[in-house]
Structures are given as structure tokens and as C-alpha cells.
Protein backbone atom coordinates (compact mmCIF):
# COMPACT_ATOMS: atom_id res chain seq x y z
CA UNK A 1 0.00 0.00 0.00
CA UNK A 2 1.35 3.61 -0.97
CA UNK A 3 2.31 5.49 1.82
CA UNK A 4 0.02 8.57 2.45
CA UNK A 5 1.35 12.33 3.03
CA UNK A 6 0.19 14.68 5.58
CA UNK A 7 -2.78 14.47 7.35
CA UNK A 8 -5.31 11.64 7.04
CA UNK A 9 -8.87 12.94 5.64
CA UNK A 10 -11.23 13.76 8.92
CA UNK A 11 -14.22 11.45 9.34
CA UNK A 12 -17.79 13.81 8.73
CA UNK A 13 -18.20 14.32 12.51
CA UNK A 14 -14.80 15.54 13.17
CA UNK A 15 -15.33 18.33 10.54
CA UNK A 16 -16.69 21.53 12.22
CA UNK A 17 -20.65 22.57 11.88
CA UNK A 18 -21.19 25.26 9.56
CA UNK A 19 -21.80 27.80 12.42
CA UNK A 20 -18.20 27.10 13.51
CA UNK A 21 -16.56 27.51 9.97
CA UNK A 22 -14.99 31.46 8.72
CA UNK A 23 -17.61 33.07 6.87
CA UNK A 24 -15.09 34.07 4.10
CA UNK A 25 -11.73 34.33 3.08
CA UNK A 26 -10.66 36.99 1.23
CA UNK A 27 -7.30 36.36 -0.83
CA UNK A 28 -5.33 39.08 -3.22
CA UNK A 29 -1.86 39.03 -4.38
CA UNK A 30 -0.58 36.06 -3.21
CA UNK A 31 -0.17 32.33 -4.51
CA UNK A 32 -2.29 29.89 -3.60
CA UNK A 33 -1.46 26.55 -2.73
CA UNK A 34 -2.36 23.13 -0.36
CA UNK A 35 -0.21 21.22 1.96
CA UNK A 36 -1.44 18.90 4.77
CA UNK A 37 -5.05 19.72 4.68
CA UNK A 38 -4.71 22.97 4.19
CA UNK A 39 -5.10 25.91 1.60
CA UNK A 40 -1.68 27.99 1.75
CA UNK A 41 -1.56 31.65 1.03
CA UNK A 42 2.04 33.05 0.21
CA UNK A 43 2.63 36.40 -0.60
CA UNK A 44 6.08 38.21 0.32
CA UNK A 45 5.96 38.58 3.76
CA UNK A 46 5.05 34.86 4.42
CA UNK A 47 2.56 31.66 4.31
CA UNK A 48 -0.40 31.35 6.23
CA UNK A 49 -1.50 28.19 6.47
CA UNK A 50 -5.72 28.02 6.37
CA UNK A 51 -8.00 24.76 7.43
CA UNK A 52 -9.64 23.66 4.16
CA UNK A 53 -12.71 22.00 6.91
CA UNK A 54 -12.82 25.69 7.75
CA UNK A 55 -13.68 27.70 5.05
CA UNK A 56 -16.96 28.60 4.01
CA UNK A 57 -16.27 30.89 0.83
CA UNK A 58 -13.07 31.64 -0.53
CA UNK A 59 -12.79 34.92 -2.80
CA UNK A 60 -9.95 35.14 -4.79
CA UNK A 61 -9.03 38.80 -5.59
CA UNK A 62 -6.45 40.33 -8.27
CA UNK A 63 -3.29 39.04 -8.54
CA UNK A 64 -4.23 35.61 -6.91
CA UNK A 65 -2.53 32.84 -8.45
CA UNK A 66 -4.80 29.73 -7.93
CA UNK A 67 -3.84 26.39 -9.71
CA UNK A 68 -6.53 24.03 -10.05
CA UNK A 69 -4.52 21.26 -7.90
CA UNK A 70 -5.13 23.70 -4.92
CA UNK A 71 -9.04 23.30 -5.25
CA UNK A 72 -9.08 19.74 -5.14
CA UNK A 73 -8.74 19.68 -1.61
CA UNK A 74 -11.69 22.03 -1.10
CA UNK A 75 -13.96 19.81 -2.65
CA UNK A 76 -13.02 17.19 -0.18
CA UNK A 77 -14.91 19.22 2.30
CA UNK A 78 -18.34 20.27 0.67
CA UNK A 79 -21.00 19.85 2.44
CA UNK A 80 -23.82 18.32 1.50
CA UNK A 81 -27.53 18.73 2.97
């Protein structure tokens, strides 16, 4: 069996309720990224590292760079009603 990186996916209960989740995120000017369960923002002052399970809506403002390999991971945490 292949050896997973980072973090193993959460089980549905583990994730947080919708009421605990950030109402948006608001990114400009930076690049975009994922590492260990997270969507990374990296501009030229640092990363920030941001829970994928956490986000609600993520804007993407001018001068974002977001590859399409960094949304894959959001999907991962839809939720569906």
C-alpha cells in the first residue's frame, strides 16, 4: 500500500458545523497553494496556512494565483444537505 502524506482525511463528525466555519476568506496578491489539509496563502511577507474543513467561501481577488490542484482539496470538504 502507498504510503500517504500529511494528514489523514477527517471522518464527517470531526469536521466543524457550519456555524463554527470562517464566513469568508478573502485572498489578493498572493499564490495559492495546499499542503497537509490545508489551503496555503504566500505572498512576500510569508505563508499562512488556512483549514480547508474551515472555510466557508473563498474569494480570490487580483493578482491571486490559484492552480486548479489547490481546489481539489476544497472539494473534499463540501457539504452536502
Amino acid at each position: 500500500m502507498a504510503q500517504q502524506n500529511g494528514i489523514e482525511k477527517p471522518d464527517l463528525q470531526a469536521l466543524p458545523t457550519i456555524s463554527d466555519r470562517m464566513t469568508f476568506i478573502y485572498l489578493e496578491h498572493c499564490k495559492a497553494s495546499r499542503e497537509n489539509g490545508a489551503v496555503t496563502a504566500t505572498d512576500l511577507y510569508g505563508t499562512v496556512y488556512i483549514p480547508a474543513a474551515a472555510i466557508t467561501v473563498l474569494l480570490l481577488g487580483p493578482g491571486t494565483l490559484f492552480p486548479a490542484y489547490a481546489g481539489v482539496i476544497l472539494k473534499n470538504y463540501v457539504v452536502q444537505e
